[in-house]
C-alpha atoms as a PDB file:
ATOM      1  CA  UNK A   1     -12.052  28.733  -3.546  1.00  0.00           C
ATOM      2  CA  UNK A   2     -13.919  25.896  -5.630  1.00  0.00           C
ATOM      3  CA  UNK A   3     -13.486  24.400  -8.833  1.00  0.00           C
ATOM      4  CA  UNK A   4     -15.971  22.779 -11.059  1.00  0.00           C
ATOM      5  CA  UNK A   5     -18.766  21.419  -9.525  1.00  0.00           C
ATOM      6  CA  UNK A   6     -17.837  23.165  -6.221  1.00  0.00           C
ATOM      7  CA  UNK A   7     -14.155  21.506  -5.514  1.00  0.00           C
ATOM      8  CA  UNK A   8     -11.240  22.735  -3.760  1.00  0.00           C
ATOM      9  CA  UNK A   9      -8.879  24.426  -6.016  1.00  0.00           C
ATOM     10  CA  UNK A  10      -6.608  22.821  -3.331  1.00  0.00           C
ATOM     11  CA  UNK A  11      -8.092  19.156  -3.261  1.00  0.00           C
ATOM     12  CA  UNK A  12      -5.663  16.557  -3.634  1.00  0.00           C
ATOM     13  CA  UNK A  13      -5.451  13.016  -4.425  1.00  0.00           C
ATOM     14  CA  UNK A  14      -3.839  11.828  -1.097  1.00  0.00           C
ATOM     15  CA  UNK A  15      -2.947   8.083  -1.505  1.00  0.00           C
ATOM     16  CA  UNK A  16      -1.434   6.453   1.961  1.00  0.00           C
ATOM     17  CA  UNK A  17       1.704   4.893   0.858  1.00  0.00           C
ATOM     18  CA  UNK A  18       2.943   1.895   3.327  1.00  0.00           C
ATOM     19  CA  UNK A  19       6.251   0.160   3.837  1.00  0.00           C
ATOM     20  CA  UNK A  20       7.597  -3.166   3.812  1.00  0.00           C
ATOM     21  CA  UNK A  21       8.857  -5.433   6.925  1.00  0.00           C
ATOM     22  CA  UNK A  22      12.564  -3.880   8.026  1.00  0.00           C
ATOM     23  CA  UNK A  23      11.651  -0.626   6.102  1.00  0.00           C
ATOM     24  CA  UNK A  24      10.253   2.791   7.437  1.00  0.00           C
ATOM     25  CA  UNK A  25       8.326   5.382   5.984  1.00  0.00           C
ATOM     26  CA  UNK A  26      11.034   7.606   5.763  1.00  0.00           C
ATOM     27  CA  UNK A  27      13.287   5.394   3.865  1.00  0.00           C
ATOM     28  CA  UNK A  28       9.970   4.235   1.847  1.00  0.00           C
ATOM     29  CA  UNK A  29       9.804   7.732   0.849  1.00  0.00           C
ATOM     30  CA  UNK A  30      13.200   8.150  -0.559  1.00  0.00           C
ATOM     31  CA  UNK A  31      13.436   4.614  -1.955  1.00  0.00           C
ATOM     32  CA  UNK A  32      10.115   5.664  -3.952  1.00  0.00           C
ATOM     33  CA  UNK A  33      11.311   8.940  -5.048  1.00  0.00           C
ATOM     34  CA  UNK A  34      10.947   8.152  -8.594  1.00  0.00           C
ATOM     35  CA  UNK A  35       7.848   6.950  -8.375  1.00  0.00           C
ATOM     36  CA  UNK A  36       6.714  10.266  -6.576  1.00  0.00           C
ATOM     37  CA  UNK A  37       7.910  12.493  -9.289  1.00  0.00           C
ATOM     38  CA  UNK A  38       6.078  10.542 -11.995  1.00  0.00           C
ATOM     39  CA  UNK A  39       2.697  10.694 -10.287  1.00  0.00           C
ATOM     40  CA  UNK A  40       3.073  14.261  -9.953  1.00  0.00           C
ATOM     41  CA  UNK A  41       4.628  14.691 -13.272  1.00  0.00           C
ATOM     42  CA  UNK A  42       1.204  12.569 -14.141  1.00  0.00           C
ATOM     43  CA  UNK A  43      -1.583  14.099 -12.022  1.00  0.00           C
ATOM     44  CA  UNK A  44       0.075  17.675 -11.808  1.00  0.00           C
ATOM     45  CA  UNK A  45      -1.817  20.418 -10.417  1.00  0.00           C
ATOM     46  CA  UNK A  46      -4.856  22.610 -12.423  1.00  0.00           C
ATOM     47  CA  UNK A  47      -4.190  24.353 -14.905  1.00  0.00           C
ATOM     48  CA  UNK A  48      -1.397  22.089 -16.069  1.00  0.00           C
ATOM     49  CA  UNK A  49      -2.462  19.426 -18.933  1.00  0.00           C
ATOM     50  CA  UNK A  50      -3.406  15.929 -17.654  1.00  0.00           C
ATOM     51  CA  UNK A  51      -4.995  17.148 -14.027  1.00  0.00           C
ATOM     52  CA  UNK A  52      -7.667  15.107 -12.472  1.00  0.00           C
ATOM     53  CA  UNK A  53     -10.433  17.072 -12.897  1.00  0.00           C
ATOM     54  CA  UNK A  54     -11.475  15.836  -8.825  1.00  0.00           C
ATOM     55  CA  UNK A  55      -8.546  16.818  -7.243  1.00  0.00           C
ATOM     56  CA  UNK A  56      -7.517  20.018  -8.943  1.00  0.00           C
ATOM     57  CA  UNK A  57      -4.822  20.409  -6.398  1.00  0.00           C
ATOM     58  CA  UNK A  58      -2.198  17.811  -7.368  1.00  0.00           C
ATOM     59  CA  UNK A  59      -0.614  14.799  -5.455  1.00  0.00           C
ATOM     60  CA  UNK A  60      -0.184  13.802  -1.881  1.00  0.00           C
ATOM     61  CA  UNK A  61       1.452  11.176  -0.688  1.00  0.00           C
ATOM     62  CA  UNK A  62       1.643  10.408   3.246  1.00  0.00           C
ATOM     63  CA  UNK A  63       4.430   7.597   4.399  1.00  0.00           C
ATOM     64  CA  UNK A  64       3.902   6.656   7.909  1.00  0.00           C
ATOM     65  CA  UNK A  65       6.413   4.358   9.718  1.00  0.00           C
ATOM     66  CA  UNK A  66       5.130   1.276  11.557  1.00  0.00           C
ATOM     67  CA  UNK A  67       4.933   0.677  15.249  1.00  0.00           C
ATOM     68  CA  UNK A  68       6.812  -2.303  15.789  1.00  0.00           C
ATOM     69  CA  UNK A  69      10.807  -1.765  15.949  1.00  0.00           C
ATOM     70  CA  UNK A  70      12.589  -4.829  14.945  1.00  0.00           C
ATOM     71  CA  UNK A  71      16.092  -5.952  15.650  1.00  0.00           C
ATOM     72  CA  UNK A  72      18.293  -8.590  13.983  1.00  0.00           C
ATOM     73  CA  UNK A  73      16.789 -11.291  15.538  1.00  0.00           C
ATOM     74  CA  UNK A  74      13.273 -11.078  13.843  1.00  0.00           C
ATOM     75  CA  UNK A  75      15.549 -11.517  10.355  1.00  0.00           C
ATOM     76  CA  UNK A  76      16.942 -15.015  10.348  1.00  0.00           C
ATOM     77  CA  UNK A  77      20.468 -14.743   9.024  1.00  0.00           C
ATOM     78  CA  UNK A  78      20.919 -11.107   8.769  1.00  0.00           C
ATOM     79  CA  UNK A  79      22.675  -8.646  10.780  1.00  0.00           C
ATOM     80  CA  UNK A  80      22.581  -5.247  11.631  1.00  0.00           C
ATOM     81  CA  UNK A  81      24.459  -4.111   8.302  1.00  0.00           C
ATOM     82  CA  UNK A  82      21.903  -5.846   6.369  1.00  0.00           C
ATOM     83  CA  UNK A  83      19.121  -3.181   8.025  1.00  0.00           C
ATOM     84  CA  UNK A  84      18.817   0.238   5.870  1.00  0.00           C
ATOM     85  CA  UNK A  85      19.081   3.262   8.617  1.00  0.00           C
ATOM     86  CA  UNK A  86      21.159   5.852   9.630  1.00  0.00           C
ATOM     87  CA  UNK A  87      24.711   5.504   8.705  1.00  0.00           C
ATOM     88  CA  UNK A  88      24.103   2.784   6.337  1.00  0.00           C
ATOM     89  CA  UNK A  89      26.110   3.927   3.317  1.00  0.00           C
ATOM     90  CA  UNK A  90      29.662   3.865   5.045  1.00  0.00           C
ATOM     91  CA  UNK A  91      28.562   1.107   6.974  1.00  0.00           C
ATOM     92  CA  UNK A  92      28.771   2.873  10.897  1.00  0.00           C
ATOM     93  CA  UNK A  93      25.570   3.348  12.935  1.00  0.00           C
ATOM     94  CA  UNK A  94      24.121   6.873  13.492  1.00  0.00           C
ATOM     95  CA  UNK A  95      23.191   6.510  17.025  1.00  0.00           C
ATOM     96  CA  UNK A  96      23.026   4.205  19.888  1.00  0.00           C
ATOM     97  CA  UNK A  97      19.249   3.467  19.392  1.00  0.00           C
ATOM     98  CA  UNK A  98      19.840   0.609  17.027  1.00  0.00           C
ATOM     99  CA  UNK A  99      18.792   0.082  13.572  1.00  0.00           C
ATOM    100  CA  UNK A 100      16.039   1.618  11.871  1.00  0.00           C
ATOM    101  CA  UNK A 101      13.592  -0.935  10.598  1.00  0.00           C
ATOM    102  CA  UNK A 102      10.007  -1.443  12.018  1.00  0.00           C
ATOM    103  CA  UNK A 103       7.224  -4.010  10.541  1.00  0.00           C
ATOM    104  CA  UNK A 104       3.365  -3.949  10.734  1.00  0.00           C
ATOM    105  CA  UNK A 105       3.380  -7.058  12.341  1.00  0.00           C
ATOM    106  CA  UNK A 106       5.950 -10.149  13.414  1.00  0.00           C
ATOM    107  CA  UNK A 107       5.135 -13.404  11.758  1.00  0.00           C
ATOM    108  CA  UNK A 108       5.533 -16.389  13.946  1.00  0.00           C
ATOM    109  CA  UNK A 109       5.712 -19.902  13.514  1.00  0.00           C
ATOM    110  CA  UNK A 110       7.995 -22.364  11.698  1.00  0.00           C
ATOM    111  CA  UNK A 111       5.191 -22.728   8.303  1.00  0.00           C
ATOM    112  CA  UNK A 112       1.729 -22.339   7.656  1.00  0.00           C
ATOM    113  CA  UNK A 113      -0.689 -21.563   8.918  1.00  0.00           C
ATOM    114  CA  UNK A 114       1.595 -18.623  10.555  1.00  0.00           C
ATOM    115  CA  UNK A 115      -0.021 -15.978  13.214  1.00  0.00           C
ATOM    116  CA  UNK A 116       1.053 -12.254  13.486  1.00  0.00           C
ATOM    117  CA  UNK A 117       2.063 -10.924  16.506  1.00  0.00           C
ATOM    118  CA  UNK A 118       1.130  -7.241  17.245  1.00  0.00           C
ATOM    119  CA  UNK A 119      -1.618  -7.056  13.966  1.00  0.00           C
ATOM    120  CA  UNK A 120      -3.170  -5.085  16.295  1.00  0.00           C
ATOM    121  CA  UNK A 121      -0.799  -2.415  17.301  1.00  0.00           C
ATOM    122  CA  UNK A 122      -0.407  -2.017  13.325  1.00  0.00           C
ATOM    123  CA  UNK A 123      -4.002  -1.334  12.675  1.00  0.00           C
ATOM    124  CA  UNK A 124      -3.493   1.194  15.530  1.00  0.00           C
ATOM    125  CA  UNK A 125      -1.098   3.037  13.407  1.00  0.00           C
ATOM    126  CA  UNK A 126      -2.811   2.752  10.656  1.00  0.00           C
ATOM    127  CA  UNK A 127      -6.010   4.302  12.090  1.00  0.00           C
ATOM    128  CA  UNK A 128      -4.224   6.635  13.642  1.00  0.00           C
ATOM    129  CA  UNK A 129      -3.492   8.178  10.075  1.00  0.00           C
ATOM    130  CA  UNK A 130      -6.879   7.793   8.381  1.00  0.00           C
ATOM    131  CA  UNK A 131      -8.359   9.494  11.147  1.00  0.00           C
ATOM    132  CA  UNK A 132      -5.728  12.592  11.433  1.00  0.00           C
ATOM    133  CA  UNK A 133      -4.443  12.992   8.224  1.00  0.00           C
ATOM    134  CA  UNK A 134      -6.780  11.411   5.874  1.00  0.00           C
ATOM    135  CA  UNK A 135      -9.332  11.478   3.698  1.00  0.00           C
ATOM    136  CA  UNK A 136      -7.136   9.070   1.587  1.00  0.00           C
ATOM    137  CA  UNK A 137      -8.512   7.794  -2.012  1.00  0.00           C
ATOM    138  CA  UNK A 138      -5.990   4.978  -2.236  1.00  0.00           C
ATOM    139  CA  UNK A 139      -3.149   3.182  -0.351  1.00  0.00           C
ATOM    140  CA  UNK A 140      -0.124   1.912  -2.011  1.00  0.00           C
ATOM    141  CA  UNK A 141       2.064  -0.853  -0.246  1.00  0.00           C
ATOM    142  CA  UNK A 142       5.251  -2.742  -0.509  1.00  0.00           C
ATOM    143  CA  UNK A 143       5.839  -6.308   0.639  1.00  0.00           C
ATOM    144  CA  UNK A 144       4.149  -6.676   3.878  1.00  0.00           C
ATOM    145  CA  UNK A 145       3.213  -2.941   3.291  1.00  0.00           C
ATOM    146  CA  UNK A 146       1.307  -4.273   0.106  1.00  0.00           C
ATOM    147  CA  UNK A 147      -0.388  -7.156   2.384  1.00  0.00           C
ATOM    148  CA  UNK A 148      -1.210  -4.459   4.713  1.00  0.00           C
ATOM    149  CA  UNK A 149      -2.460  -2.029   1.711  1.00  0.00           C
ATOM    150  CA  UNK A 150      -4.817  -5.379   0.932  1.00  0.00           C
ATOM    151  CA  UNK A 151      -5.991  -5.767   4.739  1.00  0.00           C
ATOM    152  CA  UNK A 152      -6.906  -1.836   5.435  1.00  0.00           C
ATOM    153  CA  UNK A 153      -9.047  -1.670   1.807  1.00  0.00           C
ATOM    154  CA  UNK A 154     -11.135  -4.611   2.738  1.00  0.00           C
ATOM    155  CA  UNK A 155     -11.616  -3.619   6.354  1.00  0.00           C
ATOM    156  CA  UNK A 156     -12.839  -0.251   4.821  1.00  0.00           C
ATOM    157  CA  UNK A 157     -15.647  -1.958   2.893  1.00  0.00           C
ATOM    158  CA  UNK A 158     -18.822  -1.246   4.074  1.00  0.00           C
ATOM    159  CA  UNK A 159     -19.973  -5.047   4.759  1.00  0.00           C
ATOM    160  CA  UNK A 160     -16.679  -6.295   6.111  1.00  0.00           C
ATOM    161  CA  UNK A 161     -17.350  -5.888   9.682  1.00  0.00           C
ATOM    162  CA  UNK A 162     -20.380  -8.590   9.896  1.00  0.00           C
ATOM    163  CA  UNK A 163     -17.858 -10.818   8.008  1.00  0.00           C
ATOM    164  CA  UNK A 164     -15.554 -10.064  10.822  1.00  0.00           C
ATOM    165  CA  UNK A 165     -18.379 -10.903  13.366  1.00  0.00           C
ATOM    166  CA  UNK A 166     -19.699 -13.932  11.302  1.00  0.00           C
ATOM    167  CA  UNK A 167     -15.640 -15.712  10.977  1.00  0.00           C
ATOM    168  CA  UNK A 168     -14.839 -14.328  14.927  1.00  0.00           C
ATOM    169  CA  UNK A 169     -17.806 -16.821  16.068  1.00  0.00           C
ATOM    170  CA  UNK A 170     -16.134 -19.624  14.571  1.00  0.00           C
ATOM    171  CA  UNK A 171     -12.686 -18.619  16.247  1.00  0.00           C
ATOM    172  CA  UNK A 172     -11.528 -16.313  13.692  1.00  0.00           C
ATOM    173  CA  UNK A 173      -9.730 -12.679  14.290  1.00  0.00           C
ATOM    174  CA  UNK A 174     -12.310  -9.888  15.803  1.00  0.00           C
ATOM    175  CA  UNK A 175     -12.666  -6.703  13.633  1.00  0.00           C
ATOM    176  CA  UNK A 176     -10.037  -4.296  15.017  1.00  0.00           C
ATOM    177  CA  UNK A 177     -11.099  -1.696  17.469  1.00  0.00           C
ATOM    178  CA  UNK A 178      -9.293   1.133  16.206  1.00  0.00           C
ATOM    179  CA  UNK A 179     -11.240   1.066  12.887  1.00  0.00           C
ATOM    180  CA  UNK A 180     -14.388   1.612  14.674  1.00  0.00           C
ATOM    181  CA  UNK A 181     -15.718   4.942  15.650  1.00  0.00           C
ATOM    182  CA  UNK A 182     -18.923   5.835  17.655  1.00  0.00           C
ATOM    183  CA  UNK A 183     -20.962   8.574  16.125  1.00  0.00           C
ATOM    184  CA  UNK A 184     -23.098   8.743  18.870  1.00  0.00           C
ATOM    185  CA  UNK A 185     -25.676   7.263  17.064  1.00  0.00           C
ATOM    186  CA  UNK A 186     -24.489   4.076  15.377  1.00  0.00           C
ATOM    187  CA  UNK A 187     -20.786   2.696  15.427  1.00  0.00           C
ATOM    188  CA  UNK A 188     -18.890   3.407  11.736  1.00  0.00           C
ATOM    189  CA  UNK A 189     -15.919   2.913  10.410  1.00  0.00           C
ATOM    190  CA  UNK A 190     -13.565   5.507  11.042  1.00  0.00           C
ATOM    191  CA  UNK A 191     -12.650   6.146   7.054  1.00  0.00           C
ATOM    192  CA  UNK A 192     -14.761   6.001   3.881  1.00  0.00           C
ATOM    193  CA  UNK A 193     -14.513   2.913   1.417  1.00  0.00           C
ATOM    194  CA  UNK A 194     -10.627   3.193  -0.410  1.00  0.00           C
ATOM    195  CA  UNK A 195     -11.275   4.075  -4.330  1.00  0.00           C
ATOM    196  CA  UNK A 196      -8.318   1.884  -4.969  1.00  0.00           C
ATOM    197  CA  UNK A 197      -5.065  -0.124  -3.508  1.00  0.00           C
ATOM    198  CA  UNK A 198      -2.235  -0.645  -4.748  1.00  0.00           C
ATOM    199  CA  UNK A 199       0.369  -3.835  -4.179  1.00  0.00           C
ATOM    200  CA  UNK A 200       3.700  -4.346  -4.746  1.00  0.00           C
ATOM    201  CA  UNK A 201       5.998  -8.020  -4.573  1.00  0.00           C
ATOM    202  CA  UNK A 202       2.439  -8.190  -1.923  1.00  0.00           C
ATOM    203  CA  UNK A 203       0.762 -10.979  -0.219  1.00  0.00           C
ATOM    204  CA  UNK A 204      -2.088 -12.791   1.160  1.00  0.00           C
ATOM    205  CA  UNK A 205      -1.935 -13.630   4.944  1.00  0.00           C
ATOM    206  CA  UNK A 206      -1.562 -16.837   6.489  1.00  0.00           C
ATOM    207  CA  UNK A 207      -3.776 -19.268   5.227  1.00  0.00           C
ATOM    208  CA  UNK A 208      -4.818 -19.338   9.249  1.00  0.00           C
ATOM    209  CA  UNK A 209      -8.520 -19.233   9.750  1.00  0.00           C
ATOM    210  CA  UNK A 210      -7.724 -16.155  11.792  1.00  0.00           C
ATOM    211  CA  UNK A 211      -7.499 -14.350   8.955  1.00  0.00           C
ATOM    212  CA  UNK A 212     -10.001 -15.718   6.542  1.00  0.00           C
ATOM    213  CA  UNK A 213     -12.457 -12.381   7.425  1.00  0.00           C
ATOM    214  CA  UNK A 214      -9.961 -10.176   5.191  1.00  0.00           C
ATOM    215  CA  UNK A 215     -10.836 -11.668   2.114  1.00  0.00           C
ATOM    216  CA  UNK A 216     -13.978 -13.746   2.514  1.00  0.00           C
ATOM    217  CA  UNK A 217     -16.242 -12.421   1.038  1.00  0.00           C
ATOM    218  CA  UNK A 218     -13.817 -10.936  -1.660  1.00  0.00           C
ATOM    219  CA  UNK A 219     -12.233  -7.545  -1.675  1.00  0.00           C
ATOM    220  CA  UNK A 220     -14.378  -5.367  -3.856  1.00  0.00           C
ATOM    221  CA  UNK A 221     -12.098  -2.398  -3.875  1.00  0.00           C
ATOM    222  CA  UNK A 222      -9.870  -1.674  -7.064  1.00  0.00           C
ATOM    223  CA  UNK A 223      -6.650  -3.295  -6.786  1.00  0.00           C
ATOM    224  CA  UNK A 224      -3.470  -3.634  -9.111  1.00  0.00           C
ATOM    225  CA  UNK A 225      -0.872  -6.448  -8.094  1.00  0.00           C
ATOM    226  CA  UNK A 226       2.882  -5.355  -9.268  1.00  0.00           C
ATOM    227  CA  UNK A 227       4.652  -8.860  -9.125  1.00  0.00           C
ATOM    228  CA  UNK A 228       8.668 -10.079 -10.041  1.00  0.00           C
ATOM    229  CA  UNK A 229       9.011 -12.327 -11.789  1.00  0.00           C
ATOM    230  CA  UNK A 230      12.073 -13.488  -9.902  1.00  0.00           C
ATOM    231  CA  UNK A 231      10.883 -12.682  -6.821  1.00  0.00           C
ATOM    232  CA  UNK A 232      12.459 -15.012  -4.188  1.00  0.00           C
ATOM    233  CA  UNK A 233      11.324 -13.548  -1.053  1.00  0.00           C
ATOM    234  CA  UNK A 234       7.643 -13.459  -1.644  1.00  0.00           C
ATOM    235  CA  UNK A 235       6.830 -16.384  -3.732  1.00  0.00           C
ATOM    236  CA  UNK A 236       4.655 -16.365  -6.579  1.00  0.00           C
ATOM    237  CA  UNK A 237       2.050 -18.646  -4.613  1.00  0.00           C
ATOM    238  CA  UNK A 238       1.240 -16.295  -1.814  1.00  0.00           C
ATOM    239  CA  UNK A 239       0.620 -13.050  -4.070  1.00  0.00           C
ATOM    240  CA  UNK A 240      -1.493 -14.644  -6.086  1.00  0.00           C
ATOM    241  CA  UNK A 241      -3.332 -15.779  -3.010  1.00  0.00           C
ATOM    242  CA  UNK A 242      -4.123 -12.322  -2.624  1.00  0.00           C
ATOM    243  CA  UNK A 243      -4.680 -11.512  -6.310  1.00  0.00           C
ATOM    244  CA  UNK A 244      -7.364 -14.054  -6.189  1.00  0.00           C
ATOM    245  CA  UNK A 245      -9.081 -12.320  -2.681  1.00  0.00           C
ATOM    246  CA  UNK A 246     -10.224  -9.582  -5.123  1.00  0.00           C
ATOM    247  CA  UNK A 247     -13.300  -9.479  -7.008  1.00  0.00           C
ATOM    248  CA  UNK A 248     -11.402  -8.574  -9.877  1.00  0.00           C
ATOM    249  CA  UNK A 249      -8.788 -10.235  -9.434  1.00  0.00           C
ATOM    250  CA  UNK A 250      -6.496 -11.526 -12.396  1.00  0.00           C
ATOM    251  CA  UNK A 251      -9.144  -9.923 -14.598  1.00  0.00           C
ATOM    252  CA  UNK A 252      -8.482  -6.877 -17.085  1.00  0.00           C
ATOM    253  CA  UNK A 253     -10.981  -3.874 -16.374  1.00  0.00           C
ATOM    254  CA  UNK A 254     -11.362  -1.289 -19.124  1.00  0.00           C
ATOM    255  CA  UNK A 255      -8.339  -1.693 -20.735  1.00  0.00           C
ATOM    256  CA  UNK A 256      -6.429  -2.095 -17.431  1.00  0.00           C
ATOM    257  CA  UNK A 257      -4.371  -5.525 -16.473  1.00  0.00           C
ATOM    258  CA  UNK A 258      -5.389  -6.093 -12.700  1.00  0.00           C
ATOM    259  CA  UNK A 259      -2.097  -7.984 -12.821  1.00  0.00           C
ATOM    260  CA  UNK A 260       1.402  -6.377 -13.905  1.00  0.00           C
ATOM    261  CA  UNK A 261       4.904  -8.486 -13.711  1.00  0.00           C
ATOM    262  CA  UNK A 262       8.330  -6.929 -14.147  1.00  0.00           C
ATOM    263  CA  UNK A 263      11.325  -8.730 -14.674  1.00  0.00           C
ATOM    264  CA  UNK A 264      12.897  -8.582 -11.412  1.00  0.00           C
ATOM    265  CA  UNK A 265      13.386  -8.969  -7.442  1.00  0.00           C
ATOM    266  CA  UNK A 266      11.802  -8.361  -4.161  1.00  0.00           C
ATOM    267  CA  UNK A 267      11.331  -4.425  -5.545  1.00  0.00           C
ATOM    268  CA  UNK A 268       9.407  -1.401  -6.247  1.00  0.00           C
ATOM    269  CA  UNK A 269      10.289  -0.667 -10.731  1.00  0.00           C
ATOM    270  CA  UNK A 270       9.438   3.017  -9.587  1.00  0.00           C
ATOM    271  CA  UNK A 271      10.876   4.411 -12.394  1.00  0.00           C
ATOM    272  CA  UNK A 272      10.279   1.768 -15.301  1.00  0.00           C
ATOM    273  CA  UNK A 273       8.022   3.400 -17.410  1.00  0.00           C
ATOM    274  CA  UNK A 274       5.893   0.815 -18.863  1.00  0.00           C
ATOM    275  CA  UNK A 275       4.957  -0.296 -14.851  1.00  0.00           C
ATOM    276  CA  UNK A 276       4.830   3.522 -14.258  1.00  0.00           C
ATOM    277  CA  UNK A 277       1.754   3.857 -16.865  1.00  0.00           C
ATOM    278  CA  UNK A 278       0.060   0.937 -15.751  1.00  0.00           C
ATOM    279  CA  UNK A 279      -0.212   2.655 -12.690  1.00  0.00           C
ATOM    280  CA  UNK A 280      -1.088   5.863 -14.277  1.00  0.00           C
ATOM    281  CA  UNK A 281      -3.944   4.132 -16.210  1.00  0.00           C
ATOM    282  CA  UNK A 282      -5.033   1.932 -13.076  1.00  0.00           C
ATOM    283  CA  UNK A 283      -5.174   5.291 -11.090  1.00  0.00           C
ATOM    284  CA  UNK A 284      -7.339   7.109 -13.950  1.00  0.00           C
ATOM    285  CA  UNK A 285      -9.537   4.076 -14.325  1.00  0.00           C
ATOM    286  CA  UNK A 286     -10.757   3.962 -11.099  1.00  0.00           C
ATOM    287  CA  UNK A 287     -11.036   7.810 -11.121  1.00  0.00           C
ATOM    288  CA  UNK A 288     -13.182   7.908 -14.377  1.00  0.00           C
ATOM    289  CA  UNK A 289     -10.798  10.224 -15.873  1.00  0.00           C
ATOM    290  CA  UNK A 290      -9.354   8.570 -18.374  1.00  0.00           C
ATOM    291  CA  UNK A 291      -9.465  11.083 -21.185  1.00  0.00           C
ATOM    292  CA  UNK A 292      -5.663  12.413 -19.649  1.00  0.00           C
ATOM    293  CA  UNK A 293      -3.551   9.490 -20.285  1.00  0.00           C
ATOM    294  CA  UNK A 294      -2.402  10.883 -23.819  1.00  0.00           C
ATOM    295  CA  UNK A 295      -1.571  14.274 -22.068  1.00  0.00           C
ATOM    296  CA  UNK A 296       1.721  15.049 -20.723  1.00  0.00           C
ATOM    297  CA  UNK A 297       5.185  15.036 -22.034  1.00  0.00           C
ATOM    298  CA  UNK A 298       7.884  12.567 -22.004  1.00  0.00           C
ATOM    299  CA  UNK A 299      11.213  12.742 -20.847  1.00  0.00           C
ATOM    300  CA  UNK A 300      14.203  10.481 -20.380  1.00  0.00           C
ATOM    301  CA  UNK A 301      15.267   9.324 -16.879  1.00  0.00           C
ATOM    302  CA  UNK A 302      18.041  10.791 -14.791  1.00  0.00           C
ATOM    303  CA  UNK A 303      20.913   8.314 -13.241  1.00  0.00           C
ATOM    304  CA  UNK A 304      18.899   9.649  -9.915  1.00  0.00           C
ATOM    305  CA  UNK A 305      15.756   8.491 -10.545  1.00  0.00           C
ATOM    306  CA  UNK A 306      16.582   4.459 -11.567  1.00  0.00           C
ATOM    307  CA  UNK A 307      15.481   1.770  -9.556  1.00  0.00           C
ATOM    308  CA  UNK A 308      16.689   0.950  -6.323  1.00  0.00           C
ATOM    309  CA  UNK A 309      15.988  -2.874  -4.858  1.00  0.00           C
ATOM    310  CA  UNK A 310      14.946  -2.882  -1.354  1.00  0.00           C
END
């Protein structure tokens, strides 16, 4: 059954939502449970007031968990208590697999330039998704989830590969494999251009020339930065390195802040509502649907849905 201009009743917008180093999509999912319910409180469904008039259907959100399974070594100075998993509330384990935190990558070295071990086997994962569960129209990150979110919108841009090709001739990273398809005719990317990304308490990579390909030439897709001001984990310095890898960068596109700073930690202000409607209106902008950010009603938050630091 179609809608206007022949879309799905049922088409959502599906936005690929990935988690931060020692996190997993699961407990992504519940840590960003406030979040969830205001985007679907704010993109609800058709008929209801304030649908996208493109995706009729509602909200998605898909929360993969990273390949990599970490232990307390790859945290200097923490232990296993320090890990969110099973069991963590009374402070016992669930299980004798150990704890339940996974990364995108490991960073090694003592200080820049730093190298990733097992990028690759991230990207993996990360194709993996597009290819069975997407089309996605945006991906939202967290921490090194928010670098990632960074790294898969420019490697979906339609002239990033060459770049890849260009910096790998000069000793620089080669274009991952798994984002490459073969049509039978020419060799694609395996997912359409991202309409937007999203960043939170995110980062640039390494300043290693490895890496370079990622952002030179600048990232062209959409992206809002959501930065603490008293972040102490990721410093000020390296998200702004990535702020200033997109084309838009600190700039302020129509009548949206590219840039958005809380007052707080190393965390996601998923229920906050000012950083809420920034995303709303970030979302809509991109969209071209702007006309629904008056719509909708207001209502106070629940003890449930406050912010949780992570």
């Amino acid at each position: 059954m179609a809608t206007n201009g022949d879309i799905p009743q049922d088409r959502k917008l599906r936005i690929l939502m990935l988690h931060g180093f020692t996190q997993s999509g699961h407990l992504f999912e519940i840590k960003t449970k406030a979040l969830k319910k205001s985007l679907e409180k704010h993109f609800p469904p058709a008929p209801k007031p304030g649908h996208l008039k493109q995706y009729p259907g509602g909200l998605e959100l898909v929360y993969p968990t990273a390949p990599i399974r970490l232990d307390t070594t790859d945290i200097p100075g923490q232990d296993a208590s320090s890990f969110d998993g099973p069991g963590r509330n009374d402070g016992s384990r669930a299980d004798n697999d150990g704890i339940e935190a996974y990364g995108w990558w490991r960073r090694k070295g003592d200080g820049e330039p730093y190298t990733y071990e097992g990028m690759e086997r991230g990207f993996e994962r990360i194709a993996e998704i597009l290819k069975k569960q997407g089309p996605f129209q945006g991906v939202l990150g967290f921490s090194q989830g928010g670098a990632a979110a960074g790294m898969v919108a420019s490697l979906l841009e339609v002239q990033r590969r060459p770049a890849f090709e260009a910096a790998q001739a000069k000793g620089g990273m080669r274009y991952p494999d798994s984002f490459v398809q073969d049509s039978g005719f020419i060799e694609e990317t395996i997912h359409p251009p991202m309409k937007f990304a999203i960043s939170y308490s995110g980062f640039g990579a390494s300043t290693n020339d490895l890496y370079q390909a990622f952002y030179e030439p600048k990232i062209e897709t959409p992206m809002l930065h959501v930065l603490g001001t008293v972040d102490t984990v990721v410093s000020e310095e390296r998200s702004l390195r990535l702020v200033d890898s997109c084309v838009e960068g600190r700039g302020k596109q129509g009548g949206v802040q590219r840039v958005v700073y809380h007052p707080g930690g190393h965390f996601l202000p998923s229920s906050g509502r000012q950083y809420v409607a920034a995303l709303v209106a970030f979302v809509r902008e991109v969209l071209g649907e702007t006309d629904g950010l008056a719509k909708g009603e207001k209502k106070e938050e629940s003890v449930e849905d406050m912010d949780v630091p992570f």
